[in-house]
C-alpha atoms as a PDB file:
ATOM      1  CA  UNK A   1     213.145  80.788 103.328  1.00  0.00           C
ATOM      2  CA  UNK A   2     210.561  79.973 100.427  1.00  0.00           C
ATOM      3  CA  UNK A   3     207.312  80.214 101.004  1.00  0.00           C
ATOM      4  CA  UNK A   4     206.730  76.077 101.654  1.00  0.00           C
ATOM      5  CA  UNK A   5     209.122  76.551 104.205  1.00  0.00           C
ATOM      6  CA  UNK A   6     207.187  78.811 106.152  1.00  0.00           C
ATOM      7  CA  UNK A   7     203.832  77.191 105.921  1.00  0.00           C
ATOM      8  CA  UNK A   8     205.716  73.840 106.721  1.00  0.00           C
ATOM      9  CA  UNK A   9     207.148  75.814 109.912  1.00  0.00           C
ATOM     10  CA  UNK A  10     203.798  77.538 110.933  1.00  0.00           C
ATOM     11  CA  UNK A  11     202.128  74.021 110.551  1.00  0.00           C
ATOM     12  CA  UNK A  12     204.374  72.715 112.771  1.00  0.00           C
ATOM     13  CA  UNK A  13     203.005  69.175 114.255  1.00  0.00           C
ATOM     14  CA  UNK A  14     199.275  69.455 113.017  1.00  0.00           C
ATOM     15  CA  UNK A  15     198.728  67.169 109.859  1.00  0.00           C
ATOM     16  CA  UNK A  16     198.191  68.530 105.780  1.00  0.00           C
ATOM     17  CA  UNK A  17     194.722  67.278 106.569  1.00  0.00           C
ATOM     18  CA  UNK A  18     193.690  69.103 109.401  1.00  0.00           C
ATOM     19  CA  UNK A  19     195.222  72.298 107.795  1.00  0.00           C
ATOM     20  CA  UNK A  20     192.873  71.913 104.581  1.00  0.00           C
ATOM     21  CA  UNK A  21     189.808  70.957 106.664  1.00  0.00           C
ATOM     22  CA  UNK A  22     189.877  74.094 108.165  1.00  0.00           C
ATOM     23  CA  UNK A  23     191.391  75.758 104.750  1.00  0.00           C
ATOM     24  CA  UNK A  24     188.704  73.945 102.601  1.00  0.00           C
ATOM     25  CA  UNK A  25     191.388  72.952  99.989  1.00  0.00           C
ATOM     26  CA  UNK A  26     192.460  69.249  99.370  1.00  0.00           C
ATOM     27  CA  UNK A  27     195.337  67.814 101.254  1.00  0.00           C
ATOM     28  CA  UNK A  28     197.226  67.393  97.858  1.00  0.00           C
ATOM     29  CA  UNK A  29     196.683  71.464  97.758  1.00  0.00           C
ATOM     30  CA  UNK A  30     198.626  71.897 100.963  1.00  0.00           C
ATOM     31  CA  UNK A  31     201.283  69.621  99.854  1.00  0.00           C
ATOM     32  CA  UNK A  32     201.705  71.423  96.513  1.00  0.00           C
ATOM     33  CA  UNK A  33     201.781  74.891  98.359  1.00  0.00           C
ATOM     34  CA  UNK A  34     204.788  73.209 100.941  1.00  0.00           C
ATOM     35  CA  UNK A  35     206.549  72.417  97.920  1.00  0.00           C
ATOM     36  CA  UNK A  36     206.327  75.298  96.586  1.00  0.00           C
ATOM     37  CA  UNK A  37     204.951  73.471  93.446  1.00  0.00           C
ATOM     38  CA  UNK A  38     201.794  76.025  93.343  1.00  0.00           C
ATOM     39  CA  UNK A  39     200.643  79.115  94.617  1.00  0.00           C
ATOM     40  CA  UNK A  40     197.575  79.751  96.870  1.00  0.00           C
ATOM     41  CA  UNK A  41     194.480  81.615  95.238  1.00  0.00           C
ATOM     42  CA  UNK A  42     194.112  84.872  96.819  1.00  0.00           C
ATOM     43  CA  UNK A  43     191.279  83.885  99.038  1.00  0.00           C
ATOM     44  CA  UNK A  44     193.122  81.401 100.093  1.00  0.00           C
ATOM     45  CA  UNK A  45     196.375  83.359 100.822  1.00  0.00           C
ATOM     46  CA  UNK A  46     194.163  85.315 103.102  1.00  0.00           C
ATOM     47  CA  UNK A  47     192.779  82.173 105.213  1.00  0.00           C
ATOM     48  CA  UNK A  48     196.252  80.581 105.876  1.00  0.00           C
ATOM     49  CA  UNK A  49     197.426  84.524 106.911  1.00  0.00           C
ATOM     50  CA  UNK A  50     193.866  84.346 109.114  1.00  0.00           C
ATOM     51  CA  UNK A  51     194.604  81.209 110.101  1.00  0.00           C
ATOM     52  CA  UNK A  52     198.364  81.219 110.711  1.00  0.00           C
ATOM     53  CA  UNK A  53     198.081  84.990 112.058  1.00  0.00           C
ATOM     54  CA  UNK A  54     200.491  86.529 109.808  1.00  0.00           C
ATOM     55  CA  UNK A  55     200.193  88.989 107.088  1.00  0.00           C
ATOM     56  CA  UNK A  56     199.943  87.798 103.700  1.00  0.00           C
ATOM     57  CA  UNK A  57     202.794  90.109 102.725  1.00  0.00           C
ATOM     58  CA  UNK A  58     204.948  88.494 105.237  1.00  0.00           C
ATOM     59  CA  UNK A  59     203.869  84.846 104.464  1.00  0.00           C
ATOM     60  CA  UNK A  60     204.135  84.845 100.412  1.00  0.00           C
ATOM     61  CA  UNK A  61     205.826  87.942  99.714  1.00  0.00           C
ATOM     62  CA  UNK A  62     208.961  88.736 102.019  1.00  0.00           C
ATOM     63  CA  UNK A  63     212.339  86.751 102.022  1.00  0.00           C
ATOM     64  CA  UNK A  64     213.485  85.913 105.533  1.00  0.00           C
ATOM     65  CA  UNK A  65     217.015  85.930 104.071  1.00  0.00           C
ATOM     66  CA  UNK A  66     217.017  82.423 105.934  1.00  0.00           C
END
């Protein structure tokens, strides 16, 4: 499972916009990050592992094998 996958999955039904008002990113930055079309600063790595409540290792690091 990439790592868009994942953050689409942990998003589940809440919108790319509610996700970056409480990231402080653009919508367009969520978007890119589900598509795996760019990567997440490091601060920001650590808010959506805050946010989403898992590790950052686990979240843009690990393969599920999925």
């Amino acid at each position: 499972m990439t790592t868009g996958e994942k953050l689409r999955k942990l998003r589940g039904n809440r919108s790319q916009a509610e996700i970056a008002e409480l990231l402080g990113v653009s919508t367009s930055a969520i978007s890119m990050y589900e598509l795996d079309e760019r990567i997440p600063r490091h601060e920001t790595m650590k808010a959506i592992s805050r946010l989403f409540d898992v590790s950052v290792e686990e979240l843009f690091f690990a393969d599920t094998g999925e």
